[in-house]
C-alpha atoms as a PDB file:
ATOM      1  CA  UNK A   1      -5.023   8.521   3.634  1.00  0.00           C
ATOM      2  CA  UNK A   2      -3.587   5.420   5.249  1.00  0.00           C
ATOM      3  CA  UNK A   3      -5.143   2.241   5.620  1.00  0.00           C
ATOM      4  CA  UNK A   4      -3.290   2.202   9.614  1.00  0.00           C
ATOM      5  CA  UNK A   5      -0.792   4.278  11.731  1.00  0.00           C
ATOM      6  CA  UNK A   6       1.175   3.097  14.602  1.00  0.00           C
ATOM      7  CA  UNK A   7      -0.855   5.244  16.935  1.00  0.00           C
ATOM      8  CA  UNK A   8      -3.507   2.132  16.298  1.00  0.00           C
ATOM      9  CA  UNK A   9      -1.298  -0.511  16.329  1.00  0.00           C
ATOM     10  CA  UNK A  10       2.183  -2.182  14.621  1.00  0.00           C
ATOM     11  CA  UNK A  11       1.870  -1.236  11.551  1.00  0.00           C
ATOM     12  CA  UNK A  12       2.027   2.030   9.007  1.00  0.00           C
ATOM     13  CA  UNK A  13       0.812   1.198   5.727  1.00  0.00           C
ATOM     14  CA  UNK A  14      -0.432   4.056   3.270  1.00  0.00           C
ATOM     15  CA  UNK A  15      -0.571   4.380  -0.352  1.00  0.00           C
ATOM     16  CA  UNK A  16       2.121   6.572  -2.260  1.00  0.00           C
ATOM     17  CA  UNK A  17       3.430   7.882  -5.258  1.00  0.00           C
ATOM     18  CA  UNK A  18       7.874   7.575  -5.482  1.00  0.00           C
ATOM     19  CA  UNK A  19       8.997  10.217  -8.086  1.00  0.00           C
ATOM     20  CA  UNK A  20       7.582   8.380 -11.777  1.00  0.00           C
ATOM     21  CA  UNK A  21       6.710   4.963 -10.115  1.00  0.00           C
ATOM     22  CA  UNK A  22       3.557   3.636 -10.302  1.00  0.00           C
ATOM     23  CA  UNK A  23       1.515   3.958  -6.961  1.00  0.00           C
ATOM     24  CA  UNK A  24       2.447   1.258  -4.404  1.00  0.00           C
ATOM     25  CA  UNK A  25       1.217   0.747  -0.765  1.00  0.00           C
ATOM     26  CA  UNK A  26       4.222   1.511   1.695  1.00  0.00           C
ATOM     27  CA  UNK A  27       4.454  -0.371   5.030  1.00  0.00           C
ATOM     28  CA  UNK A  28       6.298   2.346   6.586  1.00  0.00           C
ATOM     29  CA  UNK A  29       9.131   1.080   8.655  1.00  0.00           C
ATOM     30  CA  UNK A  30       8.202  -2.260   8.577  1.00  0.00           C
ATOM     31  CA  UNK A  31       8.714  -4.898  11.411  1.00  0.00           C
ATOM     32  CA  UNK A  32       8.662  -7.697   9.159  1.00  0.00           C
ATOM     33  CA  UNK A  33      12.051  -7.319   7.278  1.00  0.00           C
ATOM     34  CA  UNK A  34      15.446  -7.479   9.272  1.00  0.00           C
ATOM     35  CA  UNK A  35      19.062  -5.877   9.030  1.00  0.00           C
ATOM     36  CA  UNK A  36      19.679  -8.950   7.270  1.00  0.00           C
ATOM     37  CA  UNK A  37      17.311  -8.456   4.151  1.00  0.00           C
ATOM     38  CA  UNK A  38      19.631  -5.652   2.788  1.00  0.00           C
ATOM     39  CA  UNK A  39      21.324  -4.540   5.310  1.00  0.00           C
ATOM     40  CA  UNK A  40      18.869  -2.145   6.766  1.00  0.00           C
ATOM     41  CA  UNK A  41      15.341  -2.476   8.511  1.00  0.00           C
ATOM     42  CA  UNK A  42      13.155  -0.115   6.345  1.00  0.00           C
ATOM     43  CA  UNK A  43      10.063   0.399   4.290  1.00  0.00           C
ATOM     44  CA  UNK A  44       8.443  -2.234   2.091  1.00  0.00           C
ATOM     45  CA  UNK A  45       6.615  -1.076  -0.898  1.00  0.00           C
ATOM     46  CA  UNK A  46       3.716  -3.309  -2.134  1.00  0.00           C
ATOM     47  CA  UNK A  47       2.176  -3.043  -5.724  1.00  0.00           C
ATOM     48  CA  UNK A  48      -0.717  -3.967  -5.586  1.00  0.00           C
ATOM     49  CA  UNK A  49      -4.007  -4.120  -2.760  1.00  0.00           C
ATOM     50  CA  UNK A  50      -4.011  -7.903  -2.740  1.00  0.00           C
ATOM     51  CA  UNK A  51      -0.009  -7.587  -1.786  1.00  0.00           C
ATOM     52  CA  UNK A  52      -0.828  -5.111   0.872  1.00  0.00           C
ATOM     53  CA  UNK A  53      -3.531  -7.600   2.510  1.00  0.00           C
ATOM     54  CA  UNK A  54      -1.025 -10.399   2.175  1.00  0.00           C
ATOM     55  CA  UNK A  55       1.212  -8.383   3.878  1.00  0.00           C
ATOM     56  CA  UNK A  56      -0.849  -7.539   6.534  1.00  0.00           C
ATOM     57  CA  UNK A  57      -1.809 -10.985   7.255  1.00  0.00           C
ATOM     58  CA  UNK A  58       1.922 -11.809   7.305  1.00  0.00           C
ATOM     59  CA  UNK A  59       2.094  -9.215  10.592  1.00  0.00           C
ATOM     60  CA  UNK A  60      -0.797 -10.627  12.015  1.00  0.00           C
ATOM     61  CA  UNK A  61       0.877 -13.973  11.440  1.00  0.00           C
ATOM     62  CA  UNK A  62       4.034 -12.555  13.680  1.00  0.00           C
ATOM     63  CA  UNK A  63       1.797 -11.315  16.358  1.00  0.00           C
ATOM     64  CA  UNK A  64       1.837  -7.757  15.378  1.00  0.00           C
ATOM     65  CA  UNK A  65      -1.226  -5.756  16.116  1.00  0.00           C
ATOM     66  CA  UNK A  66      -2.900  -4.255  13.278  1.00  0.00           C
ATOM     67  CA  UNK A  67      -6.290  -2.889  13.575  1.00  0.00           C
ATOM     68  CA  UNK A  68      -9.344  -5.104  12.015  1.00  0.00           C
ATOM     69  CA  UNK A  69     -10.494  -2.222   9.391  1.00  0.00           C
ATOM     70  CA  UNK A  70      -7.145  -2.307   7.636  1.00  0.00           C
ATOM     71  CA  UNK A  71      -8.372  -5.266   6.236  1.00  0.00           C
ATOM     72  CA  UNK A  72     -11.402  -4.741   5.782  1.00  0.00           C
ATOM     73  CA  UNK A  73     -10.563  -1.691   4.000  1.00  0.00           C
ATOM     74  CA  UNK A  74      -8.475  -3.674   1.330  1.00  0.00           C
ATOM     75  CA  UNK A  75     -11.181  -6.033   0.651  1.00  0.00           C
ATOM     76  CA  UNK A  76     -13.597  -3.457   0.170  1.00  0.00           C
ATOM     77  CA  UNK A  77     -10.876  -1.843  -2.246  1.00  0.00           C
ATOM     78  CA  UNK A  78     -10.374  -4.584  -4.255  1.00  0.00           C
ATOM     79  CA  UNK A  79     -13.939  -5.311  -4.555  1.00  0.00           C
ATOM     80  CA  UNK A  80     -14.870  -1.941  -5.322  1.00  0.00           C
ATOM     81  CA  UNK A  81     -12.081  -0.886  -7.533  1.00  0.00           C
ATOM     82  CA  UNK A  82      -9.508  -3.363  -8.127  1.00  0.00           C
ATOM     83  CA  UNK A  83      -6.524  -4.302  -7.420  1.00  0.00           C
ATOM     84  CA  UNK A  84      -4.229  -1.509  -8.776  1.00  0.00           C
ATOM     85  CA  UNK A  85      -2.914   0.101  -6.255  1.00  0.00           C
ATOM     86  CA  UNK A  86      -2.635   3.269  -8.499  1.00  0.00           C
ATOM     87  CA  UNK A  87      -6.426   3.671  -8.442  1.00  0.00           C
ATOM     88  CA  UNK A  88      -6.389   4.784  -5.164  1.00  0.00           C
ATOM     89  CA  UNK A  89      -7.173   8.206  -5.049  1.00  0.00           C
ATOM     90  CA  UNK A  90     -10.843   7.072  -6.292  1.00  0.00           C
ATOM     91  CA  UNK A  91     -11.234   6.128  -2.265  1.00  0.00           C
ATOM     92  CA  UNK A  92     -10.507   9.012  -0.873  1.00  0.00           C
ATOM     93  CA  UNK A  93     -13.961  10.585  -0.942  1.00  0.00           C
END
């Protein structure tokens, strides 16, 4: 389940598994990184819920629109069940 889509504002972050990686937060797409970065504008991946809310206030910082229970989402995570972004799936219900 994602955290925000673009249909609600700038930003597309959701939690996901890559092949044997650990689960990160991706910010789909994002806005924040340049062709200059790496040489292509693309997804960020973020390891942990504190990183992701960071993140997020990092677009907020630029302007970008991203809506208010993102974050308030995250902070309820990480109260409720820490900051490993693995332990995710434990949210869904």
């Amino acid at each position: 389940m994602s955290y925000c889509r673009w249909s609600e504002g700038d930003v597309y972050l959701y939690p996901c598994r890559v092949r044997n990686e650990p689960e990160q937060i991706v910010c789909c797409e994002c806005q924040l990184r340049t062709v200059a970065d790496d040489g292509w504008q693309g997804d960020v991946y973020l390891p942990t819920r504190s990183a992701a809310l960071a993140h997020i206030e990092e677009h907020l910082a630029a302007g970008h629109q991203v809506p208010a229970d993102a974050v308030s989402r995250l902070r309820d995570e990480i109260e409720r069940f820490g900051d490993d972004a693995g332990n995710w799936e434990v949210t869904r219900g």
